[in-house]
C-alpha atoms as a PDB file:
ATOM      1  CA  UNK A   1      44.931 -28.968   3.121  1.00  0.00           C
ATOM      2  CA  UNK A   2      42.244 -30.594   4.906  1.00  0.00           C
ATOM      3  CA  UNK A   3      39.181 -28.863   6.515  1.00  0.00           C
ATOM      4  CA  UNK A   4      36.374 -29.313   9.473  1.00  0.00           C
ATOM      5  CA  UNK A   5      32.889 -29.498   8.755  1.00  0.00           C
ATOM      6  CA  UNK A   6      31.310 -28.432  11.907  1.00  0.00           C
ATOM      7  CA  UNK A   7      27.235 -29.270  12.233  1.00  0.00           C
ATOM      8  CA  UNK A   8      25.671 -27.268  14.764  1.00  0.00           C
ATOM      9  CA  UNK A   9      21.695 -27.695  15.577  1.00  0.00           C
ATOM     10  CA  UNK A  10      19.549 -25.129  17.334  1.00  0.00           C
ATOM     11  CA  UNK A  11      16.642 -27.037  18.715  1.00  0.00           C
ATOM     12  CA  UNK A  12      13.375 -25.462  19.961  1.00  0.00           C
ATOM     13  CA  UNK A  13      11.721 -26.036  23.128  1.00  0.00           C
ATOM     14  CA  UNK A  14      10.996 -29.564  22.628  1.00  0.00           C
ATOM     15  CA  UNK A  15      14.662 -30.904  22.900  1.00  0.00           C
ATOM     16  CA  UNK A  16      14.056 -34.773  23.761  1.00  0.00           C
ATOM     17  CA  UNK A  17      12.156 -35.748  20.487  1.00  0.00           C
ATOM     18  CA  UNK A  18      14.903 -34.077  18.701  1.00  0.00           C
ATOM     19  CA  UNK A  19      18.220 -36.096  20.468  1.00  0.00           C
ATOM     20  CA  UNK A  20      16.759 -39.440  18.952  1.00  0.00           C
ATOM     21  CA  UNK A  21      16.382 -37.756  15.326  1.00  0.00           C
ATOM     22  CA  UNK A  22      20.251 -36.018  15.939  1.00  0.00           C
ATOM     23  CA  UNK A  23      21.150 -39.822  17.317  1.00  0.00           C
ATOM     24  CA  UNK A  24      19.812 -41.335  13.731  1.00  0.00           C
ATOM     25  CA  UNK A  25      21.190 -38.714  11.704  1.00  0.00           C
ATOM     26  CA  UNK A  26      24.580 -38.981  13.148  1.00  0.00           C
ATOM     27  CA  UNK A  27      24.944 -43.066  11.713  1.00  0.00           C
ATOM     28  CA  UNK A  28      23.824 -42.185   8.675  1.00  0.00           C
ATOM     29  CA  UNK A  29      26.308 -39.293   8.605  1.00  0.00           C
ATOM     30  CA  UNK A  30      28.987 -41.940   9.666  1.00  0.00           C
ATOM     31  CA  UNK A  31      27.746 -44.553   7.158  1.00  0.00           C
ATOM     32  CA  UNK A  32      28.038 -42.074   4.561  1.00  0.00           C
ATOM     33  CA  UNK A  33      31.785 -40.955   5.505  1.00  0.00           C
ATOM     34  CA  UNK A  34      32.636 -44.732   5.289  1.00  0.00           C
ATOM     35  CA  UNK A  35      31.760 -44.918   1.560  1.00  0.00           C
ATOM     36  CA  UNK A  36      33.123 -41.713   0.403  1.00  0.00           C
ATOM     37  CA  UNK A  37      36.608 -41.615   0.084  1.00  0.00           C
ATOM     38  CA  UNK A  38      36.803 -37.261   0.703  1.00  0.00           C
ATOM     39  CA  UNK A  39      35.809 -36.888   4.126  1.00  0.00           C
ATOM     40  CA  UNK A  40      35.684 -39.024   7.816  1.00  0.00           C
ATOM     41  CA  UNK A  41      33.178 -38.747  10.743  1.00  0.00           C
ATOM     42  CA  UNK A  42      35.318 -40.412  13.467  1.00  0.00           C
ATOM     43  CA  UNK A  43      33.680 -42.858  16.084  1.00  0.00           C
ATOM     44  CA  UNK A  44      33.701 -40.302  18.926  1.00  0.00           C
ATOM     45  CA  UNK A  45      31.507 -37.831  17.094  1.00  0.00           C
ATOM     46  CA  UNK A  46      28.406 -40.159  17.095  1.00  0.00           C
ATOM     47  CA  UNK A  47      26.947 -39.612  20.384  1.00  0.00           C
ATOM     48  CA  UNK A  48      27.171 -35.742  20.009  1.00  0.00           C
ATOM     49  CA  UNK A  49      23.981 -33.750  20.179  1.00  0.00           C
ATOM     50  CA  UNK A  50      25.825 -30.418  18.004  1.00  0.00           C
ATOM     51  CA  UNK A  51      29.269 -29.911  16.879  1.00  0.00           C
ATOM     52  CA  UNK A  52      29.492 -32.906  14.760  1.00  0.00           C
ATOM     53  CA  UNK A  53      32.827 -32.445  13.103  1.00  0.00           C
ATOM     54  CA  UNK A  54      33.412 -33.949   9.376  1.00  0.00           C
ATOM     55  CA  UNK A  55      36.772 -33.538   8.273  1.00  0.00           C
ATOM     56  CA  UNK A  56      37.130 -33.642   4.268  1.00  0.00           C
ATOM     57  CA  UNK A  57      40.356 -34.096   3.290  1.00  0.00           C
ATOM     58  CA  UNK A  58      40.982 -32.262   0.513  1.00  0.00           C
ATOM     59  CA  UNK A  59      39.785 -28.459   0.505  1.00  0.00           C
ATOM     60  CA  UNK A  60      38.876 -28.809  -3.419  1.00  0.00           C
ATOM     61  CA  UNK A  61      35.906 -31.379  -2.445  1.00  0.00           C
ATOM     62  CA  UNK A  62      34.192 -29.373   0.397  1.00  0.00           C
ATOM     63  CA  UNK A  63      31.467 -28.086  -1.794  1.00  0.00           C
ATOM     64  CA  UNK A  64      31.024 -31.644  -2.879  1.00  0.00           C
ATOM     65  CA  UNK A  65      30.915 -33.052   0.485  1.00  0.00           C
ATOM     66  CA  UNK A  66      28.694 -30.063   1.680  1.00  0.00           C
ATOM     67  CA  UNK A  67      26.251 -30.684  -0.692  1.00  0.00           C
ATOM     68  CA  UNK A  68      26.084 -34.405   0.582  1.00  0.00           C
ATOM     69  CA  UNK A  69      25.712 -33.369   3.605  1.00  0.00           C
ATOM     70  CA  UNK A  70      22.781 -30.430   3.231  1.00  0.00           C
ATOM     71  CA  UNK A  71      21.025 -33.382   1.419  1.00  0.00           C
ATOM     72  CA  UNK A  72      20.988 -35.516   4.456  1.00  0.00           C
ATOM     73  CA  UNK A  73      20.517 -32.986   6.575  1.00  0.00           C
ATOM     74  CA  UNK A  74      17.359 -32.309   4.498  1.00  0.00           C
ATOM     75  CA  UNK A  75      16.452 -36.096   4.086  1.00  0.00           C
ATOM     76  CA  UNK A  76      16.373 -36.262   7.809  1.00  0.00           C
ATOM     77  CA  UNK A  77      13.986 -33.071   8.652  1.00  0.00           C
ATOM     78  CA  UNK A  78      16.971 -31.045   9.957  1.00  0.00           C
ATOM     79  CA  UNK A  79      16.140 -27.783   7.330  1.00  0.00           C
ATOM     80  CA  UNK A  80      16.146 -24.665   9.092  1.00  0.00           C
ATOM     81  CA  UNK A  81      17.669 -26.450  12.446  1.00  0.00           C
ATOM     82  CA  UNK A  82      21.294 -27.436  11.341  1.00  0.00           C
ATOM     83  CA  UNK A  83      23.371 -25.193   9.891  1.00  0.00           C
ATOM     84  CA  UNK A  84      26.966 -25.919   8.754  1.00  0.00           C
ATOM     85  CA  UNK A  85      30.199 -23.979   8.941  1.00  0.00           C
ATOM     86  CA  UNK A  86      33.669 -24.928   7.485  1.00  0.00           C
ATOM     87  CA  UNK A  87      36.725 -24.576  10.114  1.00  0.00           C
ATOM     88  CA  UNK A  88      40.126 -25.119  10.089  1.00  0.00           C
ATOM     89  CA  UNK A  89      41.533 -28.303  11.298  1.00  0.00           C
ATOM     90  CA  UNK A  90      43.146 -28.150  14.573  1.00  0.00           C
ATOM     91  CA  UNK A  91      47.328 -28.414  14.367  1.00  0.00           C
END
């Protein structure tokens, strides 16, 4: 059964130099889902600020896909201001 991927950030005071960053982090995060064959990041979740949404479709390869994830998150500066929880797909 597939699962969500939700991304949330918490951003400090200083939200404008962080949209840009969330902006760049976002295509990679896209790019990424295009070359794995476990999980999507559809079009409409690009221009989100928080929330992003993965959806890995198969529930054995979310700790594989959250791993990928926590590394870009951490390749991109994001440590300690995104955090991910895993969600059930909407019916």
């Amino acid at each position: 059964m597939p699962r969500q991927i939700v991304i949330e950030f918490d951003f400090g005071a200083d939200k404008k130099s962080d949209i840009h960053r969330v902006r760049n982090f976002n295509d990679s995060l896209y790019y990424m889902a295009n070359q794995d064959e476990w999980m999507s990041f559809a079009l409409d979740q690009i221009d989100k600020i928080t929330g992003q949404r993965v959806t890995v479709k198969s529930a054995r390869r979310l700790r594989r896909v959250s791993a990928k994830i926590e590394k870009l998150i951490e390749e991109h500066g994001f440590i300690g201001i995104a955090r991910l929880y895993v969600v059930n797909p909407p019916n």
